[in-house]
PDB file of N, CA and C in Angstrom:
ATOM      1  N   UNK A   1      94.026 107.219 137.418  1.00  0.00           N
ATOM      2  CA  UNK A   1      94.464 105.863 137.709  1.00  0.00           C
ATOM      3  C   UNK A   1      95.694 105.935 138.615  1.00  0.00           C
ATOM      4  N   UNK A   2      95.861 104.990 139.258  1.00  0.00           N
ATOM      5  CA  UNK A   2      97.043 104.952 140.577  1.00  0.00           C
ATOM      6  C   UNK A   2      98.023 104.647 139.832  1.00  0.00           C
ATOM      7  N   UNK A   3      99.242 104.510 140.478  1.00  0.00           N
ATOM      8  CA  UNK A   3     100.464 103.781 140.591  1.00  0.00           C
ATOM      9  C   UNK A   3     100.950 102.433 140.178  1.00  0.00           C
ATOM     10  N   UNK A   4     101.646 101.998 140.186  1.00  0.00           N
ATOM     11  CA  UNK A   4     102.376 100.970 140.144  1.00  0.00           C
ATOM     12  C   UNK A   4     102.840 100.882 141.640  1.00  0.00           C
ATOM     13  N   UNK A   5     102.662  99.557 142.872  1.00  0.00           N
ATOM     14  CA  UNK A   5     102.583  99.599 144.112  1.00  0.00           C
ATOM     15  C   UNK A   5     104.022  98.565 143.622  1.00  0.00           C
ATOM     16  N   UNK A   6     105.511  98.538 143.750  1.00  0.00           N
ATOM     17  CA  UNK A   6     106.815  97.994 143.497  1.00  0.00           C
ATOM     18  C   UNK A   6     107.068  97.323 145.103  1.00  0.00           C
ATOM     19  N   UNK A   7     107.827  96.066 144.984  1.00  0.00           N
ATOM     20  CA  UNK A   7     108.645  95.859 146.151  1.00  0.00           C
ATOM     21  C   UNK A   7     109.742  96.953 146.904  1.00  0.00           C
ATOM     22  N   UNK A   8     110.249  97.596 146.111  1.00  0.00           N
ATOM     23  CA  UNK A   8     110.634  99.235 146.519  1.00  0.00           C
ATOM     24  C   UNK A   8     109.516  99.761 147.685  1.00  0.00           C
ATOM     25  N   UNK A   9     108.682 100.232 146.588  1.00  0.00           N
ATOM     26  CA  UNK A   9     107.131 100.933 147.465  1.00  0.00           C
ATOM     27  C   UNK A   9     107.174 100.023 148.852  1.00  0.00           C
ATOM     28  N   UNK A  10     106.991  98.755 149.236  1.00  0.00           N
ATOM     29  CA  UNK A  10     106.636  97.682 149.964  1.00  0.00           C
ATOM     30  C   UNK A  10     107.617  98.355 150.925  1.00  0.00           C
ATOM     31  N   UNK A  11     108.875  98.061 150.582  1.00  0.00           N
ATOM     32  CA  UNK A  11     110.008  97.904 151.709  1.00  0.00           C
ATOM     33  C   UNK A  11     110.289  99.447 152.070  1.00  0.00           C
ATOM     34  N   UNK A  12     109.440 100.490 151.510  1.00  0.00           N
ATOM     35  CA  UNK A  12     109.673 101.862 152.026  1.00  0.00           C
ATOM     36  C   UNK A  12     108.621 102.235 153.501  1.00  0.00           C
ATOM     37  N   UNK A  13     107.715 101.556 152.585  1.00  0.00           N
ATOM     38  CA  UNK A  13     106.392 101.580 154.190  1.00  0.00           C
ATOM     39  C   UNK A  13     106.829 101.099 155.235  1.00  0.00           C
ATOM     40  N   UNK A  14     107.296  99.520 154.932  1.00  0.00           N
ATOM     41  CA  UNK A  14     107.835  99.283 156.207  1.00  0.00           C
ATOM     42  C   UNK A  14     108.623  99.963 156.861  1.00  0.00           C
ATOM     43  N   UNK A  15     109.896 100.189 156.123  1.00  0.00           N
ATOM     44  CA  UNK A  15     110.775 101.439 156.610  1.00  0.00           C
ATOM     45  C   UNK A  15     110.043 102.567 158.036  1.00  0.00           C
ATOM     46  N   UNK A  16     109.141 103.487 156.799  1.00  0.00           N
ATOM     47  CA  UNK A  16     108.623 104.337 157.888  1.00  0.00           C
ATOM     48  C   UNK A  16     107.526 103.801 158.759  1.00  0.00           C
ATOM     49  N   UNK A  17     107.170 102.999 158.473  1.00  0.00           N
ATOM     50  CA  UNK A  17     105.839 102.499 159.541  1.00  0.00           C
ATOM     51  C   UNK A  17     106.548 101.682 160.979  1.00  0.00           C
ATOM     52  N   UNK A  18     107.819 100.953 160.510  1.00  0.00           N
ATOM     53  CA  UNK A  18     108.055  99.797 161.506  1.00  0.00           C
ATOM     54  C   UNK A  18     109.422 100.320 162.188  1.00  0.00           C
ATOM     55  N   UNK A  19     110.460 101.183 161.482  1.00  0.00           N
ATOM     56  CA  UNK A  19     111.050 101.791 161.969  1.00  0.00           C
ATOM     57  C   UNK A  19     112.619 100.622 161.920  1.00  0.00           C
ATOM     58  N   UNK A  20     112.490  99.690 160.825  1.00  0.00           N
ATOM     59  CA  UNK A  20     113.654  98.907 160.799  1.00  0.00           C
ATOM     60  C   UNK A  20     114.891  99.714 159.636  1.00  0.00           C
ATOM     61  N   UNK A  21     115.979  98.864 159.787  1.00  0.00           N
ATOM     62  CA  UNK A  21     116.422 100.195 158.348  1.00  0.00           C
ATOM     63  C   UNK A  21     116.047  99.574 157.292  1.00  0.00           C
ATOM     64  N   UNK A  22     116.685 100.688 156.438  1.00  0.00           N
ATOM     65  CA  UNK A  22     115.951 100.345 155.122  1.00  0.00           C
ATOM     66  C   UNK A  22     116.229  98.758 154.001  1.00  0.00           C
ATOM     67  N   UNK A  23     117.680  98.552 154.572  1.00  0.00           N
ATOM     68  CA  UNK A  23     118.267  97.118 154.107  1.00  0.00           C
ATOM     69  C   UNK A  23     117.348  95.918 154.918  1.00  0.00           C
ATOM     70  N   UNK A  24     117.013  96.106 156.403  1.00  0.00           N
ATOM     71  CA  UNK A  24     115.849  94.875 156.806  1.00  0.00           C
ATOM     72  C   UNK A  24     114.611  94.694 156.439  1.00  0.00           C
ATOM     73  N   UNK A  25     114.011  96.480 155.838  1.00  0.00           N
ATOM     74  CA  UNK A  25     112.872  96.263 155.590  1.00  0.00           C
ATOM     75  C   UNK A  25     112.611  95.440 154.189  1.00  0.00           C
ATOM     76  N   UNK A  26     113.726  95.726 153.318  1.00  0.00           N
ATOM     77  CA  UNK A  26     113.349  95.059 152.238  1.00  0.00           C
ATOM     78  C   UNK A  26     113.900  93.655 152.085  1.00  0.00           C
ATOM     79  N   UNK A  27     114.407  93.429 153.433  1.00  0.00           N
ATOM     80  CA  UNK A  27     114.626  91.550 153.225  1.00  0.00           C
ATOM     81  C   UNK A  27     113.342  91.423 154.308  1.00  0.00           C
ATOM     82  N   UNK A  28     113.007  92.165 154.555  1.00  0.00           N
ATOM     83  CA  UNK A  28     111.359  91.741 155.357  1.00  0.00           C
ATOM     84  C   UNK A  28     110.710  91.366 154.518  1.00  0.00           C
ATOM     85  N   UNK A  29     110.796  92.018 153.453  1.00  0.00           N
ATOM     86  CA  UNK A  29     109.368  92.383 152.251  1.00  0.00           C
ATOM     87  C   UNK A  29     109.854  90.464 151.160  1.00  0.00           C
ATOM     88  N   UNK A  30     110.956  90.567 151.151  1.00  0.00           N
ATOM     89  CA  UNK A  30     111.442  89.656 150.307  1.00  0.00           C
ATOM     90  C   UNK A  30     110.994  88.435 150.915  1.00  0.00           C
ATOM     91  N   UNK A  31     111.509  88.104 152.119  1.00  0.00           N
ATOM     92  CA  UNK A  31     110.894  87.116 153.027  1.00  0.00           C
ATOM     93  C   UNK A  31     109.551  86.685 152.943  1.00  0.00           C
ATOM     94  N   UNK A  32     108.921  87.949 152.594  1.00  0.00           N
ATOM     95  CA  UNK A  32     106.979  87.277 153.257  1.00  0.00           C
ATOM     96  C   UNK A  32     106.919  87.178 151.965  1.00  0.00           C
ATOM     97  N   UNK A  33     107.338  87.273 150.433  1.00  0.00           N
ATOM     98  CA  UNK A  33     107.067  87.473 149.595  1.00  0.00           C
ATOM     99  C   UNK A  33     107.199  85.717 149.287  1.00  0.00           C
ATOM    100  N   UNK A  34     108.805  86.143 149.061  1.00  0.00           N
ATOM    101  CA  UNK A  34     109.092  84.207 148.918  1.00  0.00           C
ATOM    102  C   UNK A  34     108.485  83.010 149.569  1.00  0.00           C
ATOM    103  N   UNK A  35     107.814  83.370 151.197  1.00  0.00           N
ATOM    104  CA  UNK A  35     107.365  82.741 151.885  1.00  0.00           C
ATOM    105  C   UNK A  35     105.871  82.277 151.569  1.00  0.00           C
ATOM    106  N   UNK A  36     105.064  83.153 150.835  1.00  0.00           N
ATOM    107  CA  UNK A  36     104.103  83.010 149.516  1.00  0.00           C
ATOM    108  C   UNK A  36     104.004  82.407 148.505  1.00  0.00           C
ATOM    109  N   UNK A  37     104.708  82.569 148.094  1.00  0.00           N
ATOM    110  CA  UNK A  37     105.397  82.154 146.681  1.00  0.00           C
ATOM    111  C   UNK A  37     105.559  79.975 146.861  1.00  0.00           C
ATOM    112  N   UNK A  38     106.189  80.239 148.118  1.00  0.00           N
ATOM    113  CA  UNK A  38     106.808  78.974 148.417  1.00  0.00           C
ATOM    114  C   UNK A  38     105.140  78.096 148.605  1.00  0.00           C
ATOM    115  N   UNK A  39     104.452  78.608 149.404  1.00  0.00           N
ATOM    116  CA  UNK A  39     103.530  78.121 149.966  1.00  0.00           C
ATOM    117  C   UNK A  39     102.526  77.667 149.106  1.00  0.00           C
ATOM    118  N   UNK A  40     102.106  78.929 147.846  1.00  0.00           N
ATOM    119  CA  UNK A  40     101.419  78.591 146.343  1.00  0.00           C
ATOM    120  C   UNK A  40     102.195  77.608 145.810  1.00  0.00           C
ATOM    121  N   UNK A  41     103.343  77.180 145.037  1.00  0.00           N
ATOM    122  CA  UNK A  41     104.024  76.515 144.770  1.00  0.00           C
ATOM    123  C   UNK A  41     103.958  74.719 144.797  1.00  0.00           C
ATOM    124  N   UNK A  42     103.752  74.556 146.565  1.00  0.00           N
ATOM    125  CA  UNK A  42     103.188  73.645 147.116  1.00  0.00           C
ATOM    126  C   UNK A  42     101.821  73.238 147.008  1.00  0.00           C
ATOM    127  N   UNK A  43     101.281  74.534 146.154  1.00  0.00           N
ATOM    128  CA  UNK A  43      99.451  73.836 146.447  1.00  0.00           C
ATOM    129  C   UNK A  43      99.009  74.109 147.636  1.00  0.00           C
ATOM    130  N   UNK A  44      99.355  75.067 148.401  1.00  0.00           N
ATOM    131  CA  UNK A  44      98.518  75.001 149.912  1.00  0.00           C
ATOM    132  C   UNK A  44      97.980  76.520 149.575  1.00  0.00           C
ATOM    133  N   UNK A  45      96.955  77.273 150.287  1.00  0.00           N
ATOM    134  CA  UNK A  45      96.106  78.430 150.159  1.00  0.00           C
ATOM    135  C   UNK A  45      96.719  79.044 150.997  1.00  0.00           C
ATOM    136  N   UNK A  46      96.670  80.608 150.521  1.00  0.00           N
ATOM    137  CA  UNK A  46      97.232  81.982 151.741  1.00  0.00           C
ATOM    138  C   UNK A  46      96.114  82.893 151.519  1.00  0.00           C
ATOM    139  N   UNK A  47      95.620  82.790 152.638  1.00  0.00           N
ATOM    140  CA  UNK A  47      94.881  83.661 153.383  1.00  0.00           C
ATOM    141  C   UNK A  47      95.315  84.520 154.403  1.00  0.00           C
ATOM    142  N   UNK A  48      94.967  85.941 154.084  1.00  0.00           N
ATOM    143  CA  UNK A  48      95.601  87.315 155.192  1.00  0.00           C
ATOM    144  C   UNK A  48      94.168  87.775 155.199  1.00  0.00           C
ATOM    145  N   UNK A  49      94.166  87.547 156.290  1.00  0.00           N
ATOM    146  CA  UNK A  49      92.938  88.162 157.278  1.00  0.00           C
ATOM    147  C   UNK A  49      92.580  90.001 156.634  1.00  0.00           C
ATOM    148  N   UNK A  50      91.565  89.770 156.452  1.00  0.00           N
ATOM    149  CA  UNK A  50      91.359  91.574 156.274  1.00  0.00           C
ATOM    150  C   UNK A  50      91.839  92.257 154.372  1.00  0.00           C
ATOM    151  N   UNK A  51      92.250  91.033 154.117  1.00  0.00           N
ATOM    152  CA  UNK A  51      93.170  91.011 152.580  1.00  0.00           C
ATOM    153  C   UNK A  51      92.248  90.304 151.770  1.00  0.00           C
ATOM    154  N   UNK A  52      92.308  89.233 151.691  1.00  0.00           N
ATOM    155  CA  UNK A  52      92.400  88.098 151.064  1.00  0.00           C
ATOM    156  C   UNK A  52      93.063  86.419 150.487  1.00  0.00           C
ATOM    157  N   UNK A  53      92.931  85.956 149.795  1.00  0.00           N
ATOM    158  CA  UNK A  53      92.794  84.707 150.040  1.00  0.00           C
ATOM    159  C   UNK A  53      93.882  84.391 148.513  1.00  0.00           C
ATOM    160  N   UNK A  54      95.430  83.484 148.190  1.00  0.00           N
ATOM    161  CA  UNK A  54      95.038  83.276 146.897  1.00  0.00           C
ATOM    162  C   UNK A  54      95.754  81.541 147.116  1.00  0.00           C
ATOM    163  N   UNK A  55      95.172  81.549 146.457  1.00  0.00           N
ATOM    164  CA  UNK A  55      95.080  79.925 146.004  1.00  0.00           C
ATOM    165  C   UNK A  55      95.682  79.252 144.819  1.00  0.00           C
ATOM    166  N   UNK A  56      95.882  78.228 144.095  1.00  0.00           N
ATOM    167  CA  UNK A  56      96.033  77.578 142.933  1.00  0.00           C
ATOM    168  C   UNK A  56      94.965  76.934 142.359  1.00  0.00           C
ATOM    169  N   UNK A  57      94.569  76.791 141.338  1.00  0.00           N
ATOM    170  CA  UNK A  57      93.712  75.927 141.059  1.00  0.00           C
ATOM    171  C   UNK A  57      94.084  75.464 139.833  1.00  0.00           C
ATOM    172  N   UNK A  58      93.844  73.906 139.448  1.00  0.00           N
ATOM    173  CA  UNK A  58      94.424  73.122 138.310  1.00  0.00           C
ATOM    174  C   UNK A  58      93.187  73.415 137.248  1.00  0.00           C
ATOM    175  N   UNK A  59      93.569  73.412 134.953  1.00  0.00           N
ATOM    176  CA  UNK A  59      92.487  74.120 134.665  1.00  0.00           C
ATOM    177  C   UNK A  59      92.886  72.630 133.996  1.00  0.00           C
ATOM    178  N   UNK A  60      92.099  71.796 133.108  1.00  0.00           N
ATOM    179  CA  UNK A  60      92.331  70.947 132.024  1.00  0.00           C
ATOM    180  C   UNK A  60      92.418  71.609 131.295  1.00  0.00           C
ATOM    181  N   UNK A  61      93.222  70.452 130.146  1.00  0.00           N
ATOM    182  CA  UNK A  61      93.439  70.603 128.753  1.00  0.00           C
ATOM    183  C   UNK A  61      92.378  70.493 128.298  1.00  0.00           C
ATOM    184  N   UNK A  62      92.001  71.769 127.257  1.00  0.00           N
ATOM    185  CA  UNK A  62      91.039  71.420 125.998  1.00  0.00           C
ATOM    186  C   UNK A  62      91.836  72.344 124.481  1.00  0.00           C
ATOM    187  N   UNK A  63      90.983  72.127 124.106  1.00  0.00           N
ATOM    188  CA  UNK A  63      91.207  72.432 122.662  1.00  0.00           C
ATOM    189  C   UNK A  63      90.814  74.402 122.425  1.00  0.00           C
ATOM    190  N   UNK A  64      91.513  74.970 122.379  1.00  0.00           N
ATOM    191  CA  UNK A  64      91.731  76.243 121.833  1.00  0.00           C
ATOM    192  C   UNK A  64      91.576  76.454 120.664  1.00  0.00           C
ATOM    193  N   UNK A  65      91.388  77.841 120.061  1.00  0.00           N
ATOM    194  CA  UNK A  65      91.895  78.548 118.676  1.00  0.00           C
ATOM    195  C   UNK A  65      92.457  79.894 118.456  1.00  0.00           C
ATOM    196  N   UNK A  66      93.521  79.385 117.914  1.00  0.00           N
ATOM    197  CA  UNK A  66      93.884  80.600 117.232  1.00  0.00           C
ATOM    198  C   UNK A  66      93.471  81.650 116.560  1.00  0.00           C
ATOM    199  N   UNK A  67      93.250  82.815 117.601  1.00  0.00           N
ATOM    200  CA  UNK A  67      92.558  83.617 117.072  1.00  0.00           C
ATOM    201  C   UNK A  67      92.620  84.419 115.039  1.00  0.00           C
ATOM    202  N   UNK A  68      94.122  84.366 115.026  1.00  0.00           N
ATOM    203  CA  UNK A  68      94.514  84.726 113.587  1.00  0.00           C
ATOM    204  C   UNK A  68      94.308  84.152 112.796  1.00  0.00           C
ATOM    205  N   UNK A  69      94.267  82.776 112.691  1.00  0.00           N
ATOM    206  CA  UNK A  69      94.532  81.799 111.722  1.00  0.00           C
ATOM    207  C   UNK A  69      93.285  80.983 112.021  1.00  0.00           C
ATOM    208  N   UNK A  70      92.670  80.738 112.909  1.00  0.00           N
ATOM    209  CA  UNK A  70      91.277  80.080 112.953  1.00  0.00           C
ATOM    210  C   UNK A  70      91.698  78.656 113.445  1.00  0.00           C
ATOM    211  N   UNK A  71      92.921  78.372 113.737  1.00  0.00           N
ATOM    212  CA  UNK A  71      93.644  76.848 113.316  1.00  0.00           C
ATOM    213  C   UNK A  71      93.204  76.786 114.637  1.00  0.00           C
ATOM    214  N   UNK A  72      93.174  75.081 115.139  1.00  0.00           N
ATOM    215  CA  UNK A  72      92.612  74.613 116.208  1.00  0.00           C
ATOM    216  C   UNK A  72      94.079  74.201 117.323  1.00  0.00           C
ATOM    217  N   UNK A  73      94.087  74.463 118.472  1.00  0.00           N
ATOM    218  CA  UNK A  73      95.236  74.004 119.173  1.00  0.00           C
ATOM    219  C   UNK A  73      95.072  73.760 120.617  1.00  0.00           C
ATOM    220  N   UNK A  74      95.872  72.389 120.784  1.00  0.00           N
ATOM    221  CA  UNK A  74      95.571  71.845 122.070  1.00  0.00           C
ATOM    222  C   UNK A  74      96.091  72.879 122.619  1.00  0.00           C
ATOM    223  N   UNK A  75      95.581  72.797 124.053  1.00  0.00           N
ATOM    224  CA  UNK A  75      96.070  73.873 125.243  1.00  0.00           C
ATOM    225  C   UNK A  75      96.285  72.437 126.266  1.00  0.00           C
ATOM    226  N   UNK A  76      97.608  72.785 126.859  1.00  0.00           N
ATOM    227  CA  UNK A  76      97.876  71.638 128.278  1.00  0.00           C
ATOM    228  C   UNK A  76      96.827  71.745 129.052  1.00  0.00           C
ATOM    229  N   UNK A  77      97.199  70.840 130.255  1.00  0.00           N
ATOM    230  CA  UNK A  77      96.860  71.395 131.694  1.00  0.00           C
ATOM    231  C   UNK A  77      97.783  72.436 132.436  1.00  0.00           C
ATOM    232  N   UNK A  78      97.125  73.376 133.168  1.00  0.00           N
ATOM    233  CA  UNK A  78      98.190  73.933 133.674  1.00  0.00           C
ATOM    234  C   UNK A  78      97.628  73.914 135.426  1.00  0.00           C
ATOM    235  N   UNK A  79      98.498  74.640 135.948  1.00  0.00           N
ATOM    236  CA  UNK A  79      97.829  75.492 137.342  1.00  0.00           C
ATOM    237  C   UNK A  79      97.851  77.263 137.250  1.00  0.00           C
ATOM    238  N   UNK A  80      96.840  77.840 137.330  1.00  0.00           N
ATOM    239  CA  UNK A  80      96.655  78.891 137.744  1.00  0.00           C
ATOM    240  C   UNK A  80      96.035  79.169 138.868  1.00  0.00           C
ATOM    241  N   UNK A  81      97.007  80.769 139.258  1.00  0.00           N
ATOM    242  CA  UNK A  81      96.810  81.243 140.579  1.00  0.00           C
ATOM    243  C   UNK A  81      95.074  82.138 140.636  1.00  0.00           C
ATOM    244  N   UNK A  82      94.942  82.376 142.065  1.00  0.00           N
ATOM    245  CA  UNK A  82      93.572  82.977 142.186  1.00  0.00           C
ATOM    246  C   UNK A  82      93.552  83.617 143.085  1.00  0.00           C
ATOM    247  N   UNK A  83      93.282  84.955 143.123  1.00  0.00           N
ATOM    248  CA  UNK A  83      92.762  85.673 144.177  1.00  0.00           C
ATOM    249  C   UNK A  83      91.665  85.823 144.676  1.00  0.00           C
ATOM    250  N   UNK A  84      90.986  85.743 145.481  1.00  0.00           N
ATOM    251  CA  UNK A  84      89.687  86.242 146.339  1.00  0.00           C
ATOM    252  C   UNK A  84      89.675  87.010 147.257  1.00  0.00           C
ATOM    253  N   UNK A  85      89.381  88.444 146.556  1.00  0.00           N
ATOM    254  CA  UNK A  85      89.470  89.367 148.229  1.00  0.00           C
ATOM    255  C   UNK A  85      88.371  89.139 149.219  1.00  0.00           C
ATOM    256  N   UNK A  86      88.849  89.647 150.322  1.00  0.00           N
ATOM    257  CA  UNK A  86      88.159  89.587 151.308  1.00  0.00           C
ATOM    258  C   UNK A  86      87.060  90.429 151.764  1.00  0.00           C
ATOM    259  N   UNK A  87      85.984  90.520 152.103  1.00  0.00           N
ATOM    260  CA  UNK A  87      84.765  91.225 152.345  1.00  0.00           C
ATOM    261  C   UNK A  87      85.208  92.756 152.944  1.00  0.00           C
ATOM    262  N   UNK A  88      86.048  92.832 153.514  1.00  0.00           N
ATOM    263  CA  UNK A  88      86.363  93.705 153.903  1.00  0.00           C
ATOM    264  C   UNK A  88      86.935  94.622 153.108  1.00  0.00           C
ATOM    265  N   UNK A  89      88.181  93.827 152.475  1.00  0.00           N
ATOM    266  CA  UNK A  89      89.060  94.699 151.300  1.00  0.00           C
ATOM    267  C   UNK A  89      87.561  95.064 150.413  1.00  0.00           C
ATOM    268  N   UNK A  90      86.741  94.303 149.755  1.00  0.00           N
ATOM    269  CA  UNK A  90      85.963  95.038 148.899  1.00  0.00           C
ATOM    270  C   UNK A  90      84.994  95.921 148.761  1.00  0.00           C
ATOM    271  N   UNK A  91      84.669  96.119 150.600  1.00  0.00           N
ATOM    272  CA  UNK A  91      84.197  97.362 151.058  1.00  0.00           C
ATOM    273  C   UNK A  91      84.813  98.444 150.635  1.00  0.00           C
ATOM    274  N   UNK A  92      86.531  98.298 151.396  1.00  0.00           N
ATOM    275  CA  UNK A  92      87.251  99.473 150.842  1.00  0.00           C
ATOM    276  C   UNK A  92      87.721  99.872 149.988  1.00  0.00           C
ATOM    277  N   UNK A  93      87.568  99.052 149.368  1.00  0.00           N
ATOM    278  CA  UNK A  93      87.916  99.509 147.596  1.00  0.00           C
ATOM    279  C   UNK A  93      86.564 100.068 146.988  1.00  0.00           C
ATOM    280  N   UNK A  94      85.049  99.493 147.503  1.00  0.00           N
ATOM    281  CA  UNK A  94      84.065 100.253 146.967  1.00  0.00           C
ATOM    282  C   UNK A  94      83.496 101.415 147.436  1.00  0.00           C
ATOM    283  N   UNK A  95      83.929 101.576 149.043  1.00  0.00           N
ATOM    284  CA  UNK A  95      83.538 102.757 149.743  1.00  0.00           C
ATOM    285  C   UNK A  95      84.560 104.026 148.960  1.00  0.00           C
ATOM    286  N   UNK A  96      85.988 103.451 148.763  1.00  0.00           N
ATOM    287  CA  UNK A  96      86.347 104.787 148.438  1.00  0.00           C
ATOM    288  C   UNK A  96      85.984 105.426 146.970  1.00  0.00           C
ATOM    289  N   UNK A  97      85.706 104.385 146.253  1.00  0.00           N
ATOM    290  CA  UNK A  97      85.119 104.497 144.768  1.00  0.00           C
ATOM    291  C   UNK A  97      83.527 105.493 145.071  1.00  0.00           C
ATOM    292  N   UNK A  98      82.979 105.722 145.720  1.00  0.00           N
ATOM    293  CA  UNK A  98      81.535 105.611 146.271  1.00  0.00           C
ATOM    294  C   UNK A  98      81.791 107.122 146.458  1.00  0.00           C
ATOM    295  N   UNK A  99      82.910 107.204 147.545  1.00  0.00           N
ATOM    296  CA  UNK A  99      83.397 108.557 148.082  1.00  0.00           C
ATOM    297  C   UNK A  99      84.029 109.750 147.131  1.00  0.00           C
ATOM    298  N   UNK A 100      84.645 109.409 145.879  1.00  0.00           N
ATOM    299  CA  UNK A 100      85.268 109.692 145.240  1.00  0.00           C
ATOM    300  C   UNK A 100      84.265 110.048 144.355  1.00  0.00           C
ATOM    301  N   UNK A 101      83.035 109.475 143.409  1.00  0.00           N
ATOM    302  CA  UNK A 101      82.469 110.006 142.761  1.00  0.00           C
ATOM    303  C   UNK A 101      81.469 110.740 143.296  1.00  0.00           C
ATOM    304  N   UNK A 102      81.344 111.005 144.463  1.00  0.00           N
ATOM    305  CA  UNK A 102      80.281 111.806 145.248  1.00  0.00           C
ATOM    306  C   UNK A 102      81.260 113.370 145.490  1.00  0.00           C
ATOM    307  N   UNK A 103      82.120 113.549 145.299  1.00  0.00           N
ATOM    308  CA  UNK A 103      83.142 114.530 144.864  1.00  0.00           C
ATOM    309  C   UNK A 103      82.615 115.139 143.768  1.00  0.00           C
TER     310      UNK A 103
END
């Protein structure tokens, strides 16, 4: 099993990939992060080409149970977030799975 991929990790790639120092790369990383964040927040969809897609979507209130106690309990409405990768990303996540057990 992999890693843990950290905003650390994030702002190190940039580092060596983009060649900013290491204090811009991670207000780079912070930037596109919050700039996400902000955008879900609002209810509007982010889509990255070649990535994927995540969205909000509103769930209703219904009625739950407690798994321990059997007891019955409203659940609110809330919003939850959603990812949808992209055709591409799930190539490469299955090609290398594909590649890896053919090892």
């Amino acid at each position: 099993m992999g890693e843990t991929v950290t905003r650390a990790h994030l702002s190190e790639a940039v580092y060596q990939e983009v060649g900013l120092s290491r204090n811009e790369s991670a207000e780079l990383v912070e930037l596109v992060l919050a700039e996400i964040a902000d955008c879900l927040s609002r209810g509007d969809t982010v889509k990255l080409s070649s990535f994927g897609s995540f969205s909000v979507r509103k769930k209703g209130g219904r009625m739950g149970r407690n798994p321990k106690t059997g007891e019955e309990v409203p659940i609110k409405p809330r919003r939850v977030l959603v990812f949808r990768p992209s055709h591409v990303l799930k190539e490469r996540i299955n090609g290398s799975a594909a590649s890896a057990a053919a090892d």
